[in-house]
C-alpha atoms as a PDB file:
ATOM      1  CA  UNK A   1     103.437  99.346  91.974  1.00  0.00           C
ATOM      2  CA  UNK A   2     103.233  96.902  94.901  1.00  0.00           C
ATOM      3  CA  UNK A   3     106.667  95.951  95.658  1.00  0.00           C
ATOM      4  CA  UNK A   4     105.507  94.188  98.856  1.00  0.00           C
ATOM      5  CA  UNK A   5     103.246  92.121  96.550  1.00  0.00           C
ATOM      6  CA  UNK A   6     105.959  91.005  93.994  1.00  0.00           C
ATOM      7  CA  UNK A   7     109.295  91.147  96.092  1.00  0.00           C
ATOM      8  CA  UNK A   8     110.510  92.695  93.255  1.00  0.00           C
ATOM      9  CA  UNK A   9     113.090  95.871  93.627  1.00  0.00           C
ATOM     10  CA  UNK A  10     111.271  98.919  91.648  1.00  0.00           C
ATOM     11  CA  UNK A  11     114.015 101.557  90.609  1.00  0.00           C
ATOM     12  CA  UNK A  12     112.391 104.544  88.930  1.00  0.00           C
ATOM     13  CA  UNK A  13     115.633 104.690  86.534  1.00  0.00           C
ATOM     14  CA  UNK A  14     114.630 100.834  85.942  1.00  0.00           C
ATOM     15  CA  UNK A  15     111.010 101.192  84.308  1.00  0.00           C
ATOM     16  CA  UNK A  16     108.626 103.434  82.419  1.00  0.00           C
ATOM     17  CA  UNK A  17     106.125 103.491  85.362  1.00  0.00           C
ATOM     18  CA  UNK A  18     106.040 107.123  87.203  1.00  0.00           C
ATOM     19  CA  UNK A  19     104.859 106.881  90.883  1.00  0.00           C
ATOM     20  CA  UNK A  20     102.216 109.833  91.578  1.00  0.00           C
ATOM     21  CA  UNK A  21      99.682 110.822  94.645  1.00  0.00           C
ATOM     22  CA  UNK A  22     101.936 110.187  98.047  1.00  0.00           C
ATOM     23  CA  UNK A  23     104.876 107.972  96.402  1.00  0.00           C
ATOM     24  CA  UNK A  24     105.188 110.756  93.703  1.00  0.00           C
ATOM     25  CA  UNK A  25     109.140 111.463  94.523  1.00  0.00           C
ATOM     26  CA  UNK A  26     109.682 107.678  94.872  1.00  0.00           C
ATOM     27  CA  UNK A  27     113.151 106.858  93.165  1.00  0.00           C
ATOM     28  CA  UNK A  28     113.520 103.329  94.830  1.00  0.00           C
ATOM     29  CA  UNK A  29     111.936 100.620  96.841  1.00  0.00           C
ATOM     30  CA  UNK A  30     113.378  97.849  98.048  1.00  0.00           C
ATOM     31  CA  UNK A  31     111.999  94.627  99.183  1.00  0.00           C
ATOM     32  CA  UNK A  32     113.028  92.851 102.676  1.00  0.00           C
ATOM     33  CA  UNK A  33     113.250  89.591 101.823  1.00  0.00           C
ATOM     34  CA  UNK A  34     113.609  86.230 104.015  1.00  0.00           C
ATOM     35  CA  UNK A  35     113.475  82.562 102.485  1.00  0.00           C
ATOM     36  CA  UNK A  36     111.790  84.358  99.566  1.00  0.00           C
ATOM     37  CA  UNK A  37     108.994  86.268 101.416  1.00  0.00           C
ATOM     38  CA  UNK A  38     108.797  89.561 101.935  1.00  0.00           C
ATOM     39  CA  UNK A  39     108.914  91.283 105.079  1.00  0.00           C
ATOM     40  CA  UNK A  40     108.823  94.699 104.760  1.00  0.00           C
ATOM     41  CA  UNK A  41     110.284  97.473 102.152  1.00  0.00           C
ATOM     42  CA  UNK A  42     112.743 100.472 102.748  1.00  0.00           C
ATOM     43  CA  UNK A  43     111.284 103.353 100.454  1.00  0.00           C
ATOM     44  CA  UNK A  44     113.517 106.149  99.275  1.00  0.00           C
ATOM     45  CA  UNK A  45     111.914 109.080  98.234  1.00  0.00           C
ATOM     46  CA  UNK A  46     115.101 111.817  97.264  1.00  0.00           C
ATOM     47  CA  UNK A  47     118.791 111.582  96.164  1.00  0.00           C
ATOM     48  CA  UNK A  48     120.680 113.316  98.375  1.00  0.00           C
ATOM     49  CA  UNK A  49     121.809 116.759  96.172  1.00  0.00           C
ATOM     50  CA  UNK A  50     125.200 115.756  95.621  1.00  0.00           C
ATOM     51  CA  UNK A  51     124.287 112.431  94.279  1.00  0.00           C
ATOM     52  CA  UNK A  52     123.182 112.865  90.320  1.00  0.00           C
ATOM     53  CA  UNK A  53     121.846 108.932  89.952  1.00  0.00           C
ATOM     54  CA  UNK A  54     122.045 105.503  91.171  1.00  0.00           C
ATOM     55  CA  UNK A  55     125.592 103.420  90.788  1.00  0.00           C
ATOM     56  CA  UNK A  56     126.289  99.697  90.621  1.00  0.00           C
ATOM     57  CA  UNK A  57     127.408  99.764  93.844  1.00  0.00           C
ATOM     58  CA  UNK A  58     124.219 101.262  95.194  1.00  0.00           C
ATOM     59  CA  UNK A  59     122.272  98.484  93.915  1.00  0.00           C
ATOM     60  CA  UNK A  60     124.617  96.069  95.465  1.00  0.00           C
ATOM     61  CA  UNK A  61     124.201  98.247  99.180  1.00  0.00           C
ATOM     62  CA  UNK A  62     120.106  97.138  98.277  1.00  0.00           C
ATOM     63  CA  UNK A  63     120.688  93.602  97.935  1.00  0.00           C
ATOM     64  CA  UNK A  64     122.919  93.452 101.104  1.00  0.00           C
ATOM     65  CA  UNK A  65     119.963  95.838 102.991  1.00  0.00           C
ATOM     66  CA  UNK A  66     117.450  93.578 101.835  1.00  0.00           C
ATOM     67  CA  UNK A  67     118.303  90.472 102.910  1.00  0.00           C
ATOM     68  CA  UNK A  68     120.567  92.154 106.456  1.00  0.00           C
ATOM     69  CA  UNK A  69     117.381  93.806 107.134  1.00  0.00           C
ATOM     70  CA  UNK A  70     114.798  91.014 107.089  1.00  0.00           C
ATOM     71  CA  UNK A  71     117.073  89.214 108.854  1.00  0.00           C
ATOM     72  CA  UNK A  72     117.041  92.029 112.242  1.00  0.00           C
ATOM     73  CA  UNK A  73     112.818  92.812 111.550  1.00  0.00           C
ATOM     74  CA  UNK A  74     112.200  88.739 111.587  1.00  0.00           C
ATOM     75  CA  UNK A  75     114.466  88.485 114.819  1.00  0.00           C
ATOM     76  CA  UNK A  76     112.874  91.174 116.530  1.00  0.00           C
ATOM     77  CA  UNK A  77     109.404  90.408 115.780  1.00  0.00           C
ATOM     78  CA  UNK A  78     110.459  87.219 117.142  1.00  0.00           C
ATOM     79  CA  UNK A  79     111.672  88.863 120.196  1.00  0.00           C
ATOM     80  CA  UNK A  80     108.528  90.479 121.180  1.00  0.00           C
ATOM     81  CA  UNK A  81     106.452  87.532 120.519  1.00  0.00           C
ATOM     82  CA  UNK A  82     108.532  85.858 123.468  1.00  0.00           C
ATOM     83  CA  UNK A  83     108.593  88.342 125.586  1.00  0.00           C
END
C-alpha cells in the first residue's frame, strides 16, 4: 500500500487489503495533493471510541485536507528555501 506512490486515498472500509507490521491499525490515509503530485500523506491510525465508522462527510473533510494541506506544506517549504 503506497499511497504516496499512487495519490490514491486508501480507506480500510474501501478495500480487501489489511495493513500489518507498523501500519497494522491503519484505517485511512490520505494523500496531499498539489497540481496532481503528491506531497505528503496524513495517516490515521484509530477512530476515536465514540465514532463506530467513517461518514460521507468524513470523506469530504479528506478531500478538503488534502488539497488545504498541500497547499500550507508547499508554501512553507517554500518559505524556508528563501529564507
Amino acid at each position: 500500500m503506497s499511497v504516496a506512490g499512487t495519490g490514491e486515498r486508501f480507506v480500510i472500509s474501501e478495500t480487501l487489503v489489511k495493513p500489518f507490521g507498523r501500519e497494522e491499525h491503519l484505517t485511512a490515509c490520505i494523500p496531499l495533493k498539489l497540481d496532481d503530485k503528491v506531497v505528503g500523506v496524513i495517516a490515521i491510525f484509530r477512530l476515536l471510541q465514540q465514532k463506530q465508522a467513517l461518514e460521507p462527510v468524513d470523506f469530504e473533510l479528506f478531500d478538503l485536507l488534502g488539497s488545504h494541506a498541500a497547499s500550507a506544506l508547499y508554501c512553507t517549504r517554500r518559505t524556508e528555501v528563501l529564507s
